[in-house]
Protein backbone atom coordinates (compact mmCIF):
# COMPACT_ATOMS: atom_id res chain seq x y z
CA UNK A 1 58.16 90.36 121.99
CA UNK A 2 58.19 86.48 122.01
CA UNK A 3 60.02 84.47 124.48
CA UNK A 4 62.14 83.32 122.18
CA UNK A 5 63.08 86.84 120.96
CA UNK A 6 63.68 88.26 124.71
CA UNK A 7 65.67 84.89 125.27
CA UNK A 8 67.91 86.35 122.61
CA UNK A 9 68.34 90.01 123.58
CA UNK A 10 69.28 88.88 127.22
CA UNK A 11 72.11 86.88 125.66
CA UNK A 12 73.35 89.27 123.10
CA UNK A 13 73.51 91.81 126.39
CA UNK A 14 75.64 89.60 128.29
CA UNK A 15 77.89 89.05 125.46
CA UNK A 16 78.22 92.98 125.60
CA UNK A 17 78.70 92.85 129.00
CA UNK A 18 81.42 90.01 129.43
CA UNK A 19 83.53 92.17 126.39
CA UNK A 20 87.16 93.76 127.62
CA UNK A 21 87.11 97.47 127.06
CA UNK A 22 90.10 99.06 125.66
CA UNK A 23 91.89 101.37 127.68
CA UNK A 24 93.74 104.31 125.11
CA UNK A 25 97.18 103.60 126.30
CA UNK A 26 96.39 99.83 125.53
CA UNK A 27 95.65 100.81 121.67
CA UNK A 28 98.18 102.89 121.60
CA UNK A 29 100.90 100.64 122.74
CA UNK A 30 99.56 98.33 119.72
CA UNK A 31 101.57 100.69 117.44
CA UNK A 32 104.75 99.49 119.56
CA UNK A 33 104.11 95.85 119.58
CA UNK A 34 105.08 93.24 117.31
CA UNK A 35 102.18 91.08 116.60
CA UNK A 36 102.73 87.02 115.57
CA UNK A 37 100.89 85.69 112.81
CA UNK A 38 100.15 82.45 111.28
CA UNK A 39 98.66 80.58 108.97
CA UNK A 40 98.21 77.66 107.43
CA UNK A 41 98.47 77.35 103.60
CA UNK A 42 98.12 74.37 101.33
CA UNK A 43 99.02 71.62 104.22
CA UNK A 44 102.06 73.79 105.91
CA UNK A 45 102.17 76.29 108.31
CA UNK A 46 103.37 80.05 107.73
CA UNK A 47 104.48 82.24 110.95
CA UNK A 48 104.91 86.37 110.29
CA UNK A 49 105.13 89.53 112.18
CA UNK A 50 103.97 92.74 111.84
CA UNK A 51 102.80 95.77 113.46
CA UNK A 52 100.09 98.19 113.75
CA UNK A 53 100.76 101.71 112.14
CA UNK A 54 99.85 105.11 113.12
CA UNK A 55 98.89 107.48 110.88
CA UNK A 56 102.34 109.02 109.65
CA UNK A 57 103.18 105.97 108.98
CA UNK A 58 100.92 105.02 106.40
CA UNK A 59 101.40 104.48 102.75
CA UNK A 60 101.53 107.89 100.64
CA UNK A 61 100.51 107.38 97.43
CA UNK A 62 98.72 109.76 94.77
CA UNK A 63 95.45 110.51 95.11
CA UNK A 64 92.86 108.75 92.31
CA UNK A 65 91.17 110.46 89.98
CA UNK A 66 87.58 111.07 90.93
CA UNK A 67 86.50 110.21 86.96
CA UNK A 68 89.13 107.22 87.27
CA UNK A 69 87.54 103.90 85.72
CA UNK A 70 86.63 100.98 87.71
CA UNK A 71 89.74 98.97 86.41
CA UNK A 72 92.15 101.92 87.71
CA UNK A 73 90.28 102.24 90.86
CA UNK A 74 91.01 98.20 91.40
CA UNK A 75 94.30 98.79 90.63
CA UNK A 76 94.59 101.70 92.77
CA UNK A 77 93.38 99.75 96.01
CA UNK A 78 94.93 96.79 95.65
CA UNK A 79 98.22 99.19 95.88
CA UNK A 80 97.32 100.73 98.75
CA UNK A 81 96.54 97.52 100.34
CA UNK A 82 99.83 95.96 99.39
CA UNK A 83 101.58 99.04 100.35
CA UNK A 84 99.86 98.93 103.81
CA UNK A 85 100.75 95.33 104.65
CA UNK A 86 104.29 95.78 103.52
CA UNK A 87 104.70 98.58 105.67
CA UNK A 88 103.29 96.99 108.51
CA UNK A 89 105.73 93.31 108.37
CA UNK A 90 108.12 95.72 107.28
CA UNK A 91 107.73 97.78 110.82
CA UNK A 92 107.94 94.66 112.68
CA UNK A 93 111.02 93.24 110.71
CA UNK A 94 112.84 96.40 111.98
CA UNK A 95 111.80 95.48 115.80
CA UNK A 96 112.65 92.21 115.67
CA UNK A 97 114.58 91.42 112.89
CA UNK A 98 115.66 87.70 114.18
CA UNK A 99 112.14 86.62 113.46
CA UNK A 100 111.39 88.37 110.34
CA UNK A 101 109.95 85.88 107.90
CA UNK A 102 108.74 88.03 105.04
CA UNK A 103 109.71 91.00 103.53
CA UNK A 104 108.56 93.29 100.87
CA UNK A 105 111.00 92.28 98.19
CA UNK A 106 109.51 88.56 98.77
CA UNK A 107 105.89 89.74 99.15
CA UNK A 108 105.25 90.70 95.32
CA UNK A 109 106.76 87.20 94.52
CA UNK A 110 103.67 84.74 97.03
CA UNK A 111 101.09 83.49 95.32
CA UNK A 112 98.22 85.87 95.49
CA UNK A 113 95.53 83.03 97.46
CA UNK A 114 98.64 83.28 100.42
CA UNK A 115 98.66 87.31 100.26
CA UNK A 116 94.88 86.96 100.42
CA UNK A 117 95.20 84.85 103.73
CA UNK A 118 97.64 86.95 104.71
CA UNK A 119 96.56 90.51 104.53
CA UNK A 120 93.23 89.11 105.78
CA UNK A 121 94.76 87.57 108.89
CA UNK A 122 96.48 91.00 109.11
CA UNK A 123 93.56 92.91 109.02
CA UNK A 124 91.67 90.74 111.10
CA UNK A 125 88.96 89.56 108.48
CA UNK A 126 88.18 86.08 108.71
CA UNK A 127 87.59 84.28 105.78
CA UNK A 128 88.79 81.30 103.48
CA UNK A 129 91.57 81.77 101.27
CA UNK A 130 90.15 80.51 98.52
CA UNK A 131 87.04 82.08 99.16
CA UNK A 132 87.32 84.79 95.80
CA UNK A 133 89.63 82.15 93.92
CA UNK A 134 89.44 79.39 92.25
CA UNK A 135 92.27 76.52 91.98
């Protein structure tokens, strides 16, 4: 192992070290807590709330085909991925419904680059909006 590759390791194992650990009742408190969110979009800023779900309280929707084509399985996800974030703004709307900023009626009607920021701020995958569009 080369200097330079030890030099490495010892950092990446004090980056481990220096991490918080999650305690359960931390996690599951998450469920409980209405989380602030905000972007910015084309020049402006966007604030939103939402919440993390538990397992009951995720989307039920029918089960896909196993045979399905490619175009219904797309279809099929994006659902469940719209369903999911509406749930979760939803959940927080109910908490605190003074700072409720978007709801599910509304969320159909956003251009799809802001759902992408969005859902991906959400979700906690950081990327560009615009990354997978083009304007």
């Amino acid at each position: 192992m080369t200097e330079e590759e030890k030099a490495e390791k010892e950092t990446e194992e004090e980056e481990e070290q220096e991490m918080e650990v999650w305690s359960i009742e931390d996690l599951i408190a998450m469920t409980d807590t209405v989380q602030q969110g905000k972007i910015d979009y084309r020049g402006k800023v966007l604030k939103f709330q939402y919440c993390e779900l538990v397992e009951a309280e995720e989307p039920k929707i029918k089960t896909l085909r196993e045979n399905a084509k490619d175009a219904d399985k797309q279809d099929y996800y994006q659902k469940l991925g719209n369903e999911r974030i509406c749930k979760m703004i939803e959940k927080a709307n109910k908490k605190q419904p003074e700072s409720a900023t978007l709801y599910k009626e509304s969320w159909m009607l956003l251009p799809t680059t802001l759902k992408f920021k969005i859902s991906n701020h959400i979700m906690g995958i950081e990327s560009e909006g615009t990354e997978n569009f083009t304007i």
